[in-house]
PDB file of N, CA and C in Angstrom:
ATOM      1  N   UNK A   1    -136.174-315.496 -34.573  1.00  0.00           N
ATOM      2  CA  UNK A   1    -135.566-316.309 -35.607  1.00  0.00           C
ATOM      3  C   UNK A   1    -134.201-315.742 -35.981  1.00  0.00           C
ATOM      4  N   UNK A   2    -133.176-316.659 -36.439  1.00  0.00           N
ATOM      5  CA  UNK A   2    -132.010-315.914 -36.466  1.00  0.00           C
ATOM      6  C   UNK A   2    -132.060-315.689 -38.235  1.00  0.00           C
ATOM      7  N   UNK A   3    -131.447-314.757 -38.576  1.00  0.00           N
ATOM      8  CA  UNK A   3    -131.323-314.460 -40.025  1.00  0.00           C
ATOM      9  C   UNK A   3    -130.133-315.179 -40.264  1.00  0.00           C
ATOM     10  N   UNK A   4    -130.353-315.101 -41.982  1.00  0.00           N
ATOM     11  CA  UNK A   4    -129.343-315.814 -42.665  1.00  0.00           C
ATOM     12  C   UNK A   4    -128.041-314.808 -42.479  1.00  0.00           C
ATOM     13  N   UNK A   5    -126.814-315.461 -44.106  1.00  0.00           N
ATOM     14  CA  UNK A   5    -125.820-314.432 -44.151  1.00  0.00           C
ATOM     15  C   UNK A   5    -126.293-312.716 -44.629  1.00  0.00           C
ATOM     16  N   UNK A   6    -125.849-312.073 -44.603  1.00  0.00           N
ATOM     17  CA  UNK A   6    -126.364-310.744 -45.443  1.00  0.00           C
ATOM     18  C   UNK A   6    -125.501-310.858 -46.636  1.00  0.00           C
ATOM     19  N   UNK A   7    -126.214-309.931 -47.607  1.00  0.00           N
ATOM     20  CA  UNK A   7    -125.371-309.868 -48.772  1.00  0.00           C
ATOM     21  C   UNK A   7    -124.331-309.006 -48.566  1.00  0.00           C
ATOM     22  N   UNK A   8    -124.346-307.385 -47.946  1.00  0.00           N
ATOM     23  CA  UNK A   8    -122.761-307.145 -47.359  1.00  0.00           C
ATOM     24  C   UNK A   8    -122.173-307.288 -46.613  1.00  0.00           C
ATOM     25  N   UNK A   9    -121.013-307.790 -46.954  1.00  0.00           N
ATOM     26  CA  UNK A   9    -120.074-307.779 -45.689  1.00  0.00           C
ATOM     27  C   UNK A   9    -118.799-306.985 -45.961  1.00  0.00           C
ATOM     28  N   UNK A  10    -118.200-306.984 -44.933  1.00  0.00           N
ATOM     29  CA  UNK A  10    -116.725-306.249 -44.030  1.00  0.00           C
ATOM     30  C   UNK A  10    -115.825-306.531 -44.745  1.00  0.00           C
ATOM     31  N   UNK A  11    -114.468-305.915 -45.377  1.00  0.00           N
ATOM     32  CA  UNK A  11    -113.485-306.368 -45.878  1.00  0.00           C
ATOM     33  C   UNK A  11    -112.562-305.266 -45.661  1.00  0.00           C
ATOM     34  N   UNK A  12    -111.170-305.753 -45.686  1.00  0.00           N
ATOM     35  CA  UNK A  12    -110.304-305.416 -45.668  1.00  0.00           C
ATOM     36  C   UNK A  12    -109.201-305.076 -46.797  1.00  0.00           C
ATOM     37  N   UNK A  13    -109.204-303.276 -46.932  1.00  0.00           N
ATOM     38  CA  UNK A  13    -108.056-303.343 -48.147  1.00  0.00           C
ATOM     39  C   UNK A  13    -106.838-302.762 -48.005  1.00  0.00           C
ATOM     40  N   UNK A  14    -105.792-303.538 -48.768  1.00  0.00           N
ATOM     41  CA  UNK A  14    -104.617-303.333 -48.099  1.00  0.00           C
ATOM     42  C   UNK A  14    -103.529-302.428 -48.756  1.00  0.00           C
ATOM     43  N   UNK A  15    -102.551-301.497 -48.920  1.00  0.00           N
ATOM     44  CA  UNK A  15    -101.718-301.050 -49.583  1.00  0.00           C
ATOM     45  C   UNK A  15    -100.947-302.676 -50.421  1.00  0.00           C
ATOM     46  N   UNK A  16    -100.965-302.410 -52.060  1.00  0.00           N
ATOM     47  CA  UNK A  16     -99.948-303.100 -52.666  1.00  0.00           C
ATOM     48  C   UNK A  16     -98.903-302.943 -52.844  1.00  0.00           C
ATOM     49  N   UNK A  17     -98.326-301.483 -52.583  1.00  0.00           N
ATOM     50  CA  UNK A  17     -96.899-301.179 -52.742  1.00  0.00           C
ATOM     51  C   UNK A  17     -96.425-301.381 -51.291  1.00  0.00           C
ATOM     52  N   UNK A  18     -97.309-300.933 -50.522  1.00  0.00           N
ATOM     53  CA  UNK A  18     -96.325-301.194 -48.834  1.00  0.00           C
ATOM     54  C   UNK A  18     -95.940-302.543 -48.797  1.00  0.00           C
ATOM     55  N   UNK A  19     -96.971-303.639 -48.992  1.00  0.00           N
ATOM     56  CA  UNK A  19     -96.980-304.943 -48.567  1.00  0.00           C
ATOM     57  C   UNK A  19     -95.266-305.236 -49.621  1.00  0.00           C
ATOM     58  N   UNK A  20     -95.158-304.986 -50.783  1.00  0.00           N
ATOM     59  CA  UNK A  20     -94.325-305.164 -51.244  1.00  0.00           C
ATOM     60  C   UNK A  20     -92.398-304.466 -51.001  1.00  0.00           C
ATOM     61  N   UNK A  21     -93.129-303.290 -50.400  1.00  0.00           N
ATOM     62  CA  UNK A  21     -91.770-302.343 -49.395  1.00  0.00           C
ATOM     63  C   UNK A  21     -91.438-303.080 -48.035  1.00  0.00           C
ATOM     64  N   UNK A  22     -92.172-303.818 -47.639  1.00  0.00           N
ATOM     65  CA  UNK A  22     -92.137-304.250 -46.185  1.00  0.00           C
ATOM     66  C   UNK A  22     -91.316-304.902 -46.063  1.00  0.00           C
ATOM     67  N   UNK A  23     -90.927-305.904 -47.644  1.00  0.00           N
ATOM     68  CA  UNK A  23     -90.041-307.261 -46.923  1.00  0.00           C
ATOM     69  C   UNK A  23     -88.382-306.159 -47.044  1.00  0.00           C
ATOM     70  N   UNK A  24     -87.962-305.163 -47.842  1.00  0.00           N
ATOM     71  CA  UNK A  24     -87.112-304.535 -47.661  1.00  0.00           C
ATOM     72  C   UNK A  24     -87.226-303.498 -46.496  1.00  0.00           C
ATOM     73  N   UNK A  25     -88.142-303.324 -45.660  1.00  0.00           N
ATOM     74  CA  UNK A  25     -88.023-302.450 -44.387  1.00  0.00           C
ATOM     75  C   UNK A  25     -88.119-301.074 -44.632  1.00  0.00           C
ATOM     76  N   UNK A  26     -88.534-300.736 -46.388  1.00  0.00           N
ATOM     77  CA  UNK A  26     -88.298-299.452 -46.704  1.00  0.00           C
ATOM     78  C   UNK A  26     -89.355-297.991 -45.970  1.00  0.00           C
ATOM     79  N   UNK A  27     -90.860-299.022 -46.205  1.00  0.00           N
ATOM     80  CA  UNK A  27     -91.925-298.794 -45.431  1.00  0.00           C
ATOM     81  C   UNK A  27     -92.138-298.479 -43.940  1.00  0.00           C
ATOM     82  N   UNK A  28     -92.593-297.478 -43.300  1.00  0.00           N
ATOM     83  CA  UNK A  28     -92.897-297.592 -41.485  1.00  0.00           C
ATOM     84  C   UNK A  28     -94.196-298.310 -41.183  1.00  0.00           C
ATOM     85  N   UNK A  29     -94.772-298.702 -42.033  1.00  0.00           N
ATOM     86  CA  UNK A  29     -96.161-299.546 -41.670  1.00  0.00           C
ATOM     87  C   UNK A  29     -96.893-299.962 -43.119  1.00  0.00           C
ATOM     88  N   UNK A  30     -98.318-300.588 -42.615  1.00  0.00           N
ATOM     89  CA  UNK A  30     -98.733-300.498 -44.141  1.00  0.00           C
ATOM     90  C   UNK A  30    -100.173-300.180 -44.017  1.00  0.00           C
ATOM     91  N   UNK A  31    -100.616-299.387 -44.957  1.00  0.00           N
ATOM     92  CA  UNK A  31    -101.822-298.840 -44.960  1.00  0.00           C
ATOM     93  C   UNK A  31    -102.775-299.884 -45.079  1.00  0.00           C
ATOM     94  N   UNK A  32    -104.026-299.673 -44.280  1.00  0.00           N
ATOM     95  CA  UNK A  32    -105.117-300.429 -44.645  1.00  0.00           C
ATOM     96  C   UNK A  32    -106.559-299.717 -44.507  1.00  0.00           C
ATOM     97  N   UNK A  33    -107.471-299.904 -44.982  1.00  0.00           N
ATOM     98  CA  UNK A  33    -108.676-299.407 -44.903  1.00  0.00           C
ATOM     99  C   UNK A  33    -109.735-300.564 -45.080  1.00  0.00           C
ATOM    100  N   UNK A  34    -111.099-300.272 -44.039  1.00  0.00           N
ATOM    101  CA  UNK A  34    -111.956-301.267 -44.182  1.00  0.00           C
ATOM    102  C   UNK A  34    -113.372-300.464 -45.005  1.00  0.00           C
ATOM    103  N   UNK A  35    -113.630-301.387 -45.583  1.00  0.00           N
ATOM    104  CA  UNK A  35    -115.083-300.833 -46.129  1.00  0.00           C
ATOM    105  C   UNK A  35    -115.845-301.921 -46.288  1.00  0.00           C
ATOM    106  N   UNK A  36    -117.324-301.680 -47.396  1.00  0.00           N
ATOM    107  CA  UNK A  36    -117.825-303.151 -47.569  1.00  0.00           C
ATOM    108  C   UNK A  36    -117.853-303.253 -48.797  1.00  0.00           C
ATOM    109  N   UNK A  37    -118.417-304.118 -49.237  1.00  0.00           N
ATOM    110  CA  UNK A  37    -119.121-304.744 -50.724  1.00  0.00           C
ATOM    111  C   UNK A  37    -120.367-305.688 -50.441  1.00  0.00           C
ATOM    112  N   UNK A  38    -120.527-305.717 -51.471  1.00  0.00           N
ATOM    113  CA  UNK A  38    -122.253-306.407 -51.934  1.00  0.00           C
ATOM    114  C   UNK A  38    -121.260-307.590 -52.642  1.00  0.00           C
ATOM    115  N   UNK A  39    -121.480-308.772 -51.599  1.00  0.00           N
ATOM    116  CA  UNK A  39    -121.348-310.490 -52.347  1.00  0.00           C
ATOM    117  C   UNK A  39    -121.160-310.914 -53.381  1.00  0.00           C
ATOM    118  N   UNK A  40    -122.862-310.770 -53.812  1.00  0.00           N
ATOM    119  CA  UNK A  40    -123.941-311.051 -54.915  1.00  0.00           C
ATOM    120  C   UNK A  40    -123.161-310.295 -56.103  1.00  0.00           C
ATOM    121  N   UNK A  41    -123.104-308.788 -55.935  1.00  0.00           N
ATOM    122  CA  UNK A  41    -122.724-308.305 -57.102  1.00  0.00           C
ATOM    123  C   UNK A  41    -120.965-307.948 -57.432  1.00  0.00           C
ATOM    124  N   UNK A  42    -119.930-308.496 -56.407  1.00  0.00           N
ATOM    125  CA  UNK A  42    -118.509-308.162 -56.336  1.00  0.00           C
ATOM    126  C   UNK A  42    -118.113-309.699 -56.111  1.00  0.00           C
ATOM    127  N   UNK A  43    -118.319-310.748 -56.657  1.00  0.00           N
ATOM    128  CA  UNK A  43    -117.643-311.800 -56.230  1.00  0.00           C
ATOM    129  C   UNK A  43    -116.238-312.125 -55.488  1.00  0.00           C
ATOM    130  N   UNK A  44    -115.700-311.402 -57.024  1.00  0.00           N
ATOM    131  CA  UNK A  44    -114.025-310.971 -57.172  1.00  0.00           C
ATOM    132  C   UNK A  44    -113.199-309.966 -55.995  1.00  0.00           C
ATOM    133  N   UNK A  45    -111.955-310.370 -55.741  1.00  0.00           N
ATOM    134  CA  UNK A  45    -111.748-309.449 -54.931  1.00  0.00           C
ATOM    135  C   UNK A  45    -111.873-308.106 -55.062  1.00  0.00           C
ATOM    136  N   UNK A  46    -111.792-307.104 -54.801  1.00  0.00           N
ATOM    137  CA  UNK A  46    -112.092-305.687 -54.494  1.00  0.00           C
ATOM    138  C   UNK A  46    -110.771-304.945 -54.730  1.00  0.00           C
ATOM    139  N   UNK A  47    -110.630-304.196 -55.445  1.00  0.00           N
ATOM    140  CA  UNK A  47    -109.007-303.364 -56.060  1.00  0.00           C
ATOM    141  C   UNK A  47    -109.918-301.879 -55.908  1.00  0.00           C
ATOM    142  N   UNK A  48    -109.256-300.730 -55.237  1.00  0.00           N
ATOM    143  CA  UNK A  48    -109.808-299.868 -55.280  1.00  0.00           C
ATOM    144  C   UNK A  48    -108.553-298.626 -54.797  1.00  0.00           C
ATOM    145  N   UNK A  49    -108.186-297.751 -55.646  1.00  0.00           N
ATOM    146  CA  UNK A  49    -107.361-296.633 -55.587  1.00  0.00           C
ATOM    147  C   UNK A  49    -107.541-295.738 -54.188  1.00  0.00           C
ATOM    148  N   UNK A  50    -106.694-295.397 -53.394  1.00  0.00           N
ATOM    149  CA  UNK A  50    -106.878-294.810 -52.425  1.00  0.00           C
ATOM    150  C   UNK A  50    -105.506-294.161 -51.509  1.00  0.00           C
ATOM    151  N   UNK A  51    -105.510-293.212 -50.684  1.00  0.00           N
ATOM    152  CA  UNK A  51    -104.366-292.648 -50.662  1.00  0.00           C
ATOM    153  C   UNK A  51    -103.516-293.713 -49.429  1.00  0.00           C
ATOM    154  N   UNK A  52    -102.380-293.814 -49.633  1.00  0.00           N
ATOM    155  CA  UNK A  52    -101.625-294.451 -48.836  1.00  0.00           C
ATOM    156  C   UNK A  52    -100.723-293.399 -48.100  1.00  0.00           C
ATOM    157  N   UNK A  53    -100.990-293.507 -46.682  1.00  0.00           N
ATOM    158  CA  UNK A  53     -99.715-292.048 -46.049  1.00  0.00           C
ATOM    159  C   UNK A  53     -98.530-292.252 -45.195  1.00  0.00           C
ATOM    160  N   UNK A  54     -98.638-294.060 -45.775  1.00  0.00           N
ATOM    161  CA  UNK A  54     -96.712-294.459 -45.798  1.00  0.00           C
ATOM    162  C   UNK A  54     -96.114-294.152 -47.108  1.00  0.00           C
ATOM    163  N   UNK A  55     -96.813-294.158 -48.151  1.00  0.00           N
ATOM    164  CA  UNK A  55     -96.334-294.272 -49.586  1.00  0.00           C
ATOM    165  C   UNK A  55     -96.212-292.257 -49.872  1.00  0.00           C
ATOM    166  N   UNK A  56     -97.141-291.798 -49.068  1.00  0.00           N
ATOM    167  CA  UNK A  56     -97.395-290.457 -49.798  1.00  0.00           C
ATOM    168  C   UNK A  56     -98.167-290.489 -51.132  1.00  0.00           C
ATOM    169  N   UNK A  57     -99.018-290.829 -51.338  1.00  0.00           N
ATOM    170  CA  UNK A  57     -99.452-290.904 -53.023  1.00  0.00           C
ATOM    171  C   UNK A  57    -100.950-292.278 -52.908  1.00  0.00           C
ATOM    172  N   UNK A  58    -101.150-291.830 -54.170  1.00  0.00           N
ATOM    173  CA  UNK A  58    -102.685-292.717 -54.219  1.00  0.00           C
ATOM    174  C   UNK A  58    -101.944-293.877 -54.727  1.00  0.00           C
ATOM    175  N   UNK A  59    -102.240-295.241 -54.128  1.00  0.00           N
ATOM    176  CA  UNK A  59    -101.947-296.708 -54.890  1.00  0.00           C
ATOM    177  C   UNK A  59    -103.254-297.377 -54.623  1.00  0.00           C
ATOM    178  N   UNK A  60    -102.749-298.675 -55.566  1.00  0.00           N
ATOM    179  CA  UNK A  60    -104.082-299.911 -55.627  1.00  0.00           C
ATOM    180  C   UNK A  60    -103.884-300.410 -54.032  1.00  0.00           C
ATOM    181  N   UNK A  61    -105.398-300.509 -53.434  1.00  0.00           N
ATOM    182  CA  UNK A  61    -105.491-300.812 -51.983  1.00  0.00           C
ATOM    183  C   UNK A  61    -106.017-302.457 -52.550  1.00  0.00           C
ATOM    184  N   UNK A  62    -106.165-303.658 -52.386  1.00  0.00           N
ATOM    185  CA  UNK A  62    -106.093-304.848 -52.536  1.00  0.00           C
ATOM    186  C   UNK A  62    -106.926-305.324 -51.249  1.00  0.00           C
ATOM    187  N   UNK A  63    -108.048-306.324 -51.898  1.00  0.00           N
ATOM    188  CA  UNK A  63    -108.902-306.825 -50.553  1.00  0.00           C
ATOM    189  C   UNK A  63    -107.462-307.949 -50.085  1.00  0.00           C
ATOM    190  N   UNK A  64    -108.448-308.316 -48.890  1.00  0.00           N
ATOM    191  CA  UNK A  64    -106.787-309.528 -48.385  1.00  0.00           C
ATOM    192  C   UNK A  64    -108.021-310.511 -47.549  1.00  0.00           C
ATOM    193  N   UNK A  65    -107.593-311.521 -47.112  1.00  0.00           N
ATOM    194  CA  UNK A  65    -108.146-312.170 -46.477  1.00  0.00           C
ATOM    195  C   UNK A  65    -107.939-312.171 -44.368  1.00  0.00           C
ATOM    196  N   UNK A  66    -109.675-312.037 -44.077  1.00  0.00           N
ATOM    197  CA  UNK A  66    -109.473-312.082 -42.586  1.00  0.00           C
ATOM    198  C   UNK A  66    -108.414-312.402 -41.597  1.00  0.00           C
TER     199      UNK A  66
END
């Protein structure tokens, strides 16, 4: 039998300051990190502090879409 959806899934979080350095070229890339969340209990997107090592320094990492 095939199973349904699961309640976690895969997401993607993104540097907010790179994405915002990028359109000036100031940035060499932009940080991203994948992790998960629980559906049911995170509806909302996912904001979670983490080190960025284009930025040098901890910023808000931002879920983004697939």
């Amino acid at each position: 039998m095939a199973k349904g959806k699961g309640v976690r899934i895969r997401v993607i979080l993104e540097c907010n300051s790179c994405v915002r350095n990028d359109i000036h070229k100031e940035s060499p890339g932009i940080s991203r990190y994948i992790t998960q969340k629980n559906r049911h209990n995170t509806p909302s997107r996912l904001e979670l502090r983490k080190f960025c090592p284009y930025c040098y320094k901890h910023t808000i990492h931002g879920e983004i879409k697939k």
